[in-house]
Protein backbone atom coordinates (compact mmCIF):
# COMPACT_ATOMS: atom_id res chain seq x y z
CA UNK A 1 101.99 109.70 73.66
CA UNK A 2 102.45 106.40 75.11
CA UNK A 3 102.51 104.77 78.89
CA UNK A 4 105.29 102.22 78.61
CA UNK A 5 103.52 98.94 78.50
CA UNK A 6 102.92 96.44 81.55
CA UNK A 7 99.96 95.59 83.24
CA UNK A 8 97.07 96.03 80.82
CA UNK A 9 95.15 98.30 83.54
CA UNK A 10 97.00 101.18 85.20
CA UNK A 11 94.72 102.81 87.74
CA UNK A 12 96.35 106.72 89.09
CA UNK A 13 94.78 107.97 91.95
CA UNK A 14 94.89 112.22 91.12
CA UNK A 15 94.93 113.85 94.91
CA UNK A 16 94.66 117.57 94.12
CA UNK A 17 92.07 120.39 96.06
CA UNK A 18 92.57 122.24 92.82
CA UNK A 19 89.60 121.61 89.74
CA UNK A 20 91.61 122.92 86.89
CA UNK A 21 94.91 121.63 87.99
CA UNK A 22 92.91 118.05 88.27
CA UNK A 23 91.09 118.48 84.89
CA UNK A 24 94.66 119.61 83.22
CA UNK A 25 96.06 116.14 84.31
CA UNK A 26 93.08 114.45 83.81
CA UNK A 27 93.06 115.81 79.58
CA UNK A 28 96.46 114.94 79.67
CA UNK A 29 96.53 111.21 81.01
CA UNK A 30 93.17 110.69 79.29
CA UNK A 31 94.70 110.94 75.39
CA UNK A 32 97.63 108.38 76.08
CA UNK A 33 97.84 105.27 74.34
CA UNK A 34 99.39 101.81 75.06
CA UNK A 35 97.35 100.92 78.33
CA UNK A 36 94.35 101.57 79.63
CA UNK A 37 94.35 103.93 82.30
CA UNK A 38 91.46 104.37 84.94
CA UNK A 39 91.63 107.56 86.64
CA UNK A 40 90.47 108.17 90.07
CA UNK A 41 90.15 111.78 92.07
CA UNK A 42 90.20 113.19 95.38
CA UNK A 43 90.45 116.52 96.68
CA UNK A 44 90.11 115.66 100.94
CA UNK A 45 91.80 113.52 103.19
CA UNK A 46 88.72 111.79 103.71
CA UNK A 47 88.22 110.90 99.98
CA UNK A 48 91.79 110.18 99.63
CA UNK A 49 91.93 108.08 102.63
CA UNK A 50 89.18 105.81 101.18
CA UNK A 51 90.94 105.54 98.08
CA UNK A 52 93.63 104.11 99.29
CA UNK A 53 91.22 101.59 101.63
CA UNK A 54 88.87 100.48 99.16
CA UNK A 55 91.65 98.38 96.71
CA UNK A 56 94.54 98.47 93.99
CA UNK A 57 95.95 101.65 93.21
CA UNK A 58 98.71 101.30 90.75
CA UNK A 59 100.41 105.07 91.23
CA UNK A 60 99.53 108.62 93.16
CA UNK A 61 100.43 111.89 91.66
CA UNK A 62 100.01 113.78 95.39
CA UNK A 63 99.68 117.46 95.18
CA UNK A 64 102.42 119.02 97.98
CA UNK A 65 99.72 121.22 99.18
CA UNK A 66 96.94 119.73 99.72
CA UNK A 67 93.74 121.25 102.78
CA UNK A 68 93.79 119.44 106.40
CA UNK A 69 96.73 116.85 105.58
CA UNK A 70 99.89 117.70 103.43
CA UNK A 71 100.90 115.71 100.51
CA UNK A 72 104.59 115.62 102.22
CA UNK A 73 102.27 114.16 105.21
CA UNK A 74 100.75 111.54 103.28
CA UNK A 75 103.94 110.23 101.97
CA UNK A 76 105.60 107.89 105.20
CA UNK A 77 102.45 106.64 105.48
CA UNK A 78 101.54 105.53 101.60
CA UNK A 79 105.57 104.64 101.88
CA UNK A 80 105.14 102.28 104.81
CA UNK A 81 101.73 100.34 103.77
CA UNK A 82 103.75 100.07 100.39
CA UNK A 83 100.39 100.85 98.69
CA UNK A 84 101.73 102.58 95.29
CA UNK A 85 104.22 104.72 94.26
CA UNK A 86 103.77 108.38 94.88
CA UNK A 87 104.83 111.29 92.55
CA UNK A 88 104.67 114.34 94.26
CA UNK A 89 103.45 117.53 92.21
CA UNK A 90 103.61 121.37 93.67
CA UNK A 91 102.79 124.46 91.54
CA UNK A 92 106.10 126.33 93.30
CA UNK A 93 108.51 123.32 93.00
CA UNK A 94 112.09 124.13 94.97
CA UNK A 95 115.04 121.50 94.88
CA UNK A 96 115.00 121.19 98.88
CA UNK A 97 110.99 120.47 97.90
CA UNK A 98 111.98 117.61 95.66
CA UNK A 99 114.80 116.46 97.94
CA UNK A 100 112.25 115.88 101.00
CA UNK A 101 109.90 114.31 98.56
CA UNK A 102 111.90 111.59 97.69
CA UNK A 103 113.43 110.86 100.98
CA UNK A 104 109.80 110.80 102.46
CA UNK A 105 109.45 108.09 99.97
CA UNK A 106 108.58 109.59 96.51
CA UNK A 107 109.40 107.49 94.01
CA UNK A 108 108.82 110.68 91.30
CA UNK A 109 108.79 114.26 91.36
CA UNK A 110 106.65 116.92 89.19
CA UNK A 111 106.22 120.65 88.96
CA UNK A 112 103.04 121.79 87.69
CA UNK A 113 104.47 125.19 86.09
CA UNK A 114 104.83 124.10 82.42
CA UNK A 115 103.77 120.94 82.65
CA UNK A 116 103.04 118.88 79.50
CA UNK A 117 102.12 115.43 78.66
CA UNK A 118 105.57 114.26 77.58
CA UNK A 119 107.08 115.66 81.34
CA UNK A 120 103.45 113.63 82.87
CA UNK A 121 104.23 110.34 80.87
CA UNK A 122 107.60 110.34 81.08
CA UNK A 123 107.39 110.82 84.57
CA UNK A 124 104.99 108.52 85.49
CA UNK A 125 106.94 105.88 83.32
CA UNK A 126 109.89 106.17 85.08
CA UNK A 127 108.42 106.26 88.62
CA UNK A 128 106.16 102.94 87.86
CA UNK A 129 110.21 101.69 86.98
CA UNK A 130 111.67 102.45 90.09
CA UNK A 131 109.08 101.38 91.92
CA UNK A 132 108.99 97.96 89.94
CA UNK A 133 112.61 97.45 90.94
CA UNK A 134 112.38 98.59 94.65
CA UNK A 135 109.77 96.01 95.17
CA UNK A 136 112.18 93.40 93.39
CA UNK A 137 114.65 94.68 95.40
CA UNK A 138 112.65 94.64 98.85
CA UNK A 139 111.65 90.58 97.71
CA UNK A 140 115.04 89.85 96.90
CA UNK A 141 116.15 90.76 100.83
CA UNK A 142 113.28 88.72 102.43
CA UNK A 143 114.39 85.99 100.62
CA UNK A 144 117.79 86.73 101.60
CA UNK A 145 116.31 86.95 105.71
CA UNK A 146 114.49 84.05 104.84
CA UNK A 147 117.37 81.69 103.42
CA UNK A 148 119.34 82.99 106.63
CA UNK A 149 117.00 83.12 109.17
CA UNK A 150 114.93 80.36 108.75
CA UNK A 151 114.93 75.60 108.10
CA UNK A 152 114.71 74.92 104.54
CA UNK A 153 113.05 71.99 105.54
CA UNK A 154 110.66 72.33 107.84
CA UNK A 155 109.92 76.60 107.66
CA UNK A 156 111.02 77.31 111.33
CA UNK A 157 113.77 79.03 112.39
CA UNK A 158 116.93 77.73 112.41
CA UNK A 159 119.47 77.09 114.71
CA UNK A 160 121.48 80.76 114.58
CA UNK A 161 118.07 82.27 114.24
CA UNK A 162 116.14 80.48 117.42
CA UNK A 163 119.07 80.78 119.76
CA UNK A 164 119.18 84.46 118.90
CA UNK A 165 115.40 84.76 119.56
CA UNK A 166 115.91 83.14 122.99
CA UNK A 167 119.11 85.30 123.72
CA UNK A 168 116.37 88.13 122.70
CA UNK A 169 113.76 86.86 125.10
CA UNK A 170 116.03 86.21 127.93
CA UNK A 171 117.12 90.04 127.31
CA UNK A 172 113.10 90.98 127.42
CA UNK A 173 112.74 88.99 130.73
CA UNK A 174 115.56 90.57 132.97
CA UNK A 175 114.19 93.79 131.96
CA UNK A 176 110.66 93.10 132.87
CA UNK A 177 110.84 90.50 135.37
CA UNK A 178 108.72 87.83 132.84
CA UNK A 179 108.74 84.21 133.58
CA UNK A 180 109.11 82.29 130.30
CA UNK A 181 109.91 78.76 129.74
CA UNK A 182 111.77 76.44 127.11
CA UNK A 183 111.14 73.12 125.36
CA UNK A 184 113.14 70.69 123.61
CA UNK A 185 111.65 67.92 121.04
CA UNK A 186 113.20 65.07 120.00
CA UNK A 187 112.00 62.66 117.61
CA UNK A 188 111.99 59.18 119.40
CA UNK A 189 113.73 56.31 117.16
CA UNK A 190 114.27 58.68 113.96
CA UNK A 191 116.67 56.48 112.91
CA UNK A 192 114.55 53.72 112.74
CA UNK A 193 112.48 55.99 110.49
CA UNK A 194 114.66 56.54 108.04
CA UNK A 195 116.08 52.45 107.85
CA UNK A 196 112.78 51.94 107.40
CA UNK A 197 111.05 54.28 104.88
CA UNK A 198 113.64 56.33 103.58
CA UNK A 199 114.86 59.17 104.00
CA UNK A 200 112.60 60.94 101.68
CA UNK A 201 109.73 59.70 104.29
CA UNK A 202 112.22 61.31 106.88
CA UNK A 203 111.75 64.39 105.53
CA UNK A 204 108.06 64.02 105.56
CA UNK A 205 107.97 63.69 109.05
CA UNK A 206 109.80 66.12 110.11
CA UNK A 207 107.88 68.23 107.83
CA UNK A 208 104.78 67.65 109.62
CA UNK A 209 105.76 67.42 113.03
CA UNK A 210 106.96 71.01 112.08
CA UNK A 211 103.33 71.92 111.29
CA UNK A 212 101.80 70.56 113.91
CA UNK A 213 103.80 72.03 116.38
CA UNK A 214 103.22 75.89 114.47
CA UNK A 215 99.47 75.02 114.80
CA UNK A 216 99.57 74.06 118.65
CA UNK A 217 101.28 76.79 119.87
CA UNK A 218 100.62 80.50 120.30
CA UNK A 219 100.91 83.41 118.05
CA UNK A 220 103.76 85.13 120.32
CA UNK A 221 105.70 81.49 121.20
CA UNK A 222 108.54 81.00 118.90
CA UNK A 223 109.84 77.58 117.26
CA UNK A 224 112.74 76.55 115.67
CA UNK A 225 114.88 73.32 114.48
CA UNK A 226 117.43 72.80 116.41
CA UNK A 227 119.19 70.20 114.49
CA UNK A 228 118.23 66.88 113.02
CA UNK A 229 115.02 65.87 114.50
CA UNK A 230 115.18 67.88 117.55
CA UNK A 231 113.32 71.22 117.94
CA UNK A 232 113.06 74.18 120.54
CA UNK A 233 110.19 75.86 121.36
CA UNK A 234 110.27 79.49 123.26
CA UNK A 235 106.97 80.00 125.40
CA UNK A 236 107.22 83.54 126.65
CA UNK A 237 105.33 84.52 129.83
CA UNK A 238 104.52 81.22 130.17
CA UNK A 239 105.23 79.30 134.06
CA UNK A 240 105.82 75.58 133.90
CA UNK A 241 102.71 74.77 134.44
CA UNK A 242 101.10 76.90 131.55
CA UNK A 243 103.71 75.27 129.17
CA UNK A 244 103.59 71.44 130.28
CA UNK A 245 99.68 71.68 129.50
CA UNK A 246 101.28 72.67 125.69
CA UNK A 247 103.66 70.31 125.31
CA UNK A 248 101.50 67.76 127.06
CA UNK A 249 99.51 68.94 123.77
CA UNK A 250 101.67 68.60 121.10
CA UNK A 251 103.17 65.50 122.50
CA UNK A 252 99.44 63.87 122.10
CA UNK A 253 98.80 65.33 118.63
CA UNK A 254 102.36 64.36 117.19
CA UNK A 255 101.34 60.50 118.88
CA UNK A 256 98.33 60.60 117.40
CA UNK A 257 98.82 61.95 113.97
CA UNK A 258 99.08 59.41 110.80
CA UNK A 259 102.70 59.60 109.00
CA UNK A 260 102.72 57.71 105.45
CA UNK A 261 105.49 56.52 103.36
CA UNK A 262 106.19 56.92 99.62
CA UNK A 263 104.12 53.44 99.15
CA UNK A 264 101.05 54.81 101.37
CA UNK A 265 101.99 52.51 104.55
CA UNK A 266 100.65 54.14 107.30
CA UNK A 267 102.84 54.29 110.86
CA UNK A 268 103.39 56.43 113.57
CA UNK A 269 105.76 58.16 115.86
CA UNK A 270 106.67 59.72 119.14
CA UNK A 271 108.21 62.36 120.42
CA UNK A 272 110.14 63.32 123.73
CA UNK A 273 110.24 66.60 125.40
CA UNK A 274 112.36 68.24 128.17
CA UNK A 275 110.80 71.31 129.91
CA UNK A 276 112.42 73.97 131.83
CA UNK A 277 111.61 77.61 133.18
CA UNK A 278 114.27 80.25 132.66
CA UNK A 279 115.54 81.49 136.02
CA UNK A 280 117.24 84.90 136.73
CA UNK A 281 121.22 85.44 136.12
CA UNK A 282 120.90 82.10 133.66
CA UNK A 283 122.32 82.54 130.16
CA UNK A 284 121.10 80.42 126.91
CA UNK A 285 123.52 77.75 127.13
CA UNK A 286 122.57 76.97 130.83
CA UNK A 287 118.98 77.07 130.01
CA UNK A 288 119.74 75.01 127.30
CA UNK A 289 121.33 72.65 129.08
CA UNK A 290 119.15 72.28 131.79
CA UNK A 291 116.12 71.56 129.02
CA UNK A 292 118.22 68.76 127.20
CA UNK A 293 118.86 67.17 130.77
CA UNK A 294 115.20 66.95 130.79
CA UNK A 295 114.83 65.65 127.51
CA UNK A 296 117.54 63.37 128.03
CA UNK A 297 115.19 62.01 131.42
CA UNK A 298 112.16 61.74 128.91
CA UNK A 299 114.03 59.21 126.63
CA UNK A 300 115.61 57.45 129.82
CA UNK A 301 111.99 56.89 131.40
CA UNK A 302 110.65 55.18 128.14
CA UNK A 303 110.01 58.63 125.56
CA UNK A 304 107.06 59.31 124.84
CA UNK A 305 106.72 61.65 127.38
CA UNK A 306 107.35 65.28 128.69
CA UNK A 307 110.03 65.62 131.85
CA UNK A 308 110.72 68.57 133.45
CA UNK A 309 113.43 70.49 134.82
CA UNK A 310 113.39 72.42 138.09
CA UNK A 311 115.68 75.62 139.12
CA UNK A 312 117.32 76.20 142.04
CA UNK A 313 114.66 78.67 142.35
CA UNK A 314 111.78 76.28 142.08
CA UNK A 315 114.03 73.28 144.13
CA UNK A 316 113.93 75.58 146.75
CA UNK A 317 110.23 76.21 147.32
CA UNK A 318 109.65 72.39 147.18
């Protein structure tokens, strides 16, 4: 009897508080041929648990009943770590058994009365299948998100996706009373960039000034490309004061930072950024609007710089 060939090491993790019912699997899984098969056993949570922990485990044949912590317990959480498929065994097997099984997240389903090594193989073949094409499946839709969610270019969001983040953090902030605030970059002289290095080199930059801004902000700000060579960046909880000292930050590093062409010429660039802090009652587009005023002030007073927009709310405490 044959495992259907893949990965030359397949290792099963056997969680059963039974001894013969482990040793009757064990016999059975131990004479097949086409792979070599590494065979691991538990009988507690705890020694299940630390299977699981300690590295790869290429498939679980979970016992339903199992002392302190159910097999059918076991199951949303091996499901939602994606650690390895599961195929759940019971000596009393009912359909409604097998039904909760697999909508818990079994990816196979085995009754020990009569079992056999043809059911065990062919079993265990077919559940290492489905699982091989859910996980396909599951990489095909975050490469879907991705393609739709996020820049091609430059690995930030995009413009659909970043003005639905800050639609979502506007949302958070009216419920919760947070202050957050809102930049806008724009590339100073792009143009000039790309008359005179290419637009290859264009790319480049924009590339980097990308990465540079990801590394220079925090893990729970959100960035995005706005269009062309202007970017947003979402600064949640953050006053105006908190995010000037950031894009005070990037605006150095960007200034600083060596850009090279396709021949190795080194230049540099600048950037320009308008700052604002959301206020309450104001939508997206008048946030928006208020931060490209402010960007539009940056390039008036010479780029380079960071300019800032105030709220009624703030005009008023001046």
């Amino acid at each position: 009897m044959m495992l259907e060939t893949g990965q030359s090491l397949l290792k099963i993790l056997i969680c059963d508080d039974d001894p013969a019912d482990r040793k009757l699997v064990r016999t059975y899984l131990q004479q097949v041929t086409g792979r070599e098969v590494v065979l691991l056993e538990a009988s507690r949570t705890e020694e299940i648990q630390n299977a699981l922990d300690r590295g790869r485990i290429d498939l679980v044949l979970m016992d339903y009943q199992m002392p302190e912590k159910s097999g059918m317990d076991w199951l949303p959480e091996i499901a939602k770590r994606q650690l390895a498929p599961v195929v759940m065994l019971t000596g009393s097997g009912t359909e409604e058994v097998a039904v909760q099984a697999l909508q818990e997240g079994a990816v196979g389903y085995l009754s020990k009365n009569n079992l056999s090594q043809e059911k065990l193989v062919n079993t265990i073949d077919a559940a290492l299948d489905k699982w091989t094409q859910l996980q396909q499946a599951r990489a095909d839709k975050e490469e879907l998100e991705r393609l739709a969610n996020f820049d091609l270019l430059t690995g930030l969001y995009n413009r659909q996706a970043i003005l639905s983040k800050l639609r979502e953090v506007i949302n958070r902030a009216k419920r919760y009373k947070e202050d957050f605030s809102l930049s806008m970059l724009d590339v100073d002289l792009f143009r000039r960039v790309n008359d005179r290095y290419g637009h290859l080199t264009g790319d480049e930059v924009l590339e980097k000034i990308a990465t540079l801004i990801r590394r220079n902000i925090r893990d729970t700000d959100v960035a995005g490309r706005y269009g062309g060579e202007e970017f947003i960046i979402i600064l949640p909880q953050a006053d105006l004061s908190s995010a000037l000292v950031v894009d005070e930050r990037i605006r150095s590093i960007i200034e600083n930072a060596e850009m090279k062409d396709s021949a190795g010429n080194v230049f540099t660039i600048t950037v320009s950024l308008g700052l604002s802090s959301w206020e309450p009652g104001e939508d997206a587009h008048s946030l928006i609007s208020r931060t490209d005023e402010a960007l539009y002030k940056a390039k008036e007073n010479g780029r380079n710089r960071v300019e800032i927009s105030l709220g009624s709310r703030l005009k008023e405490r001046i």
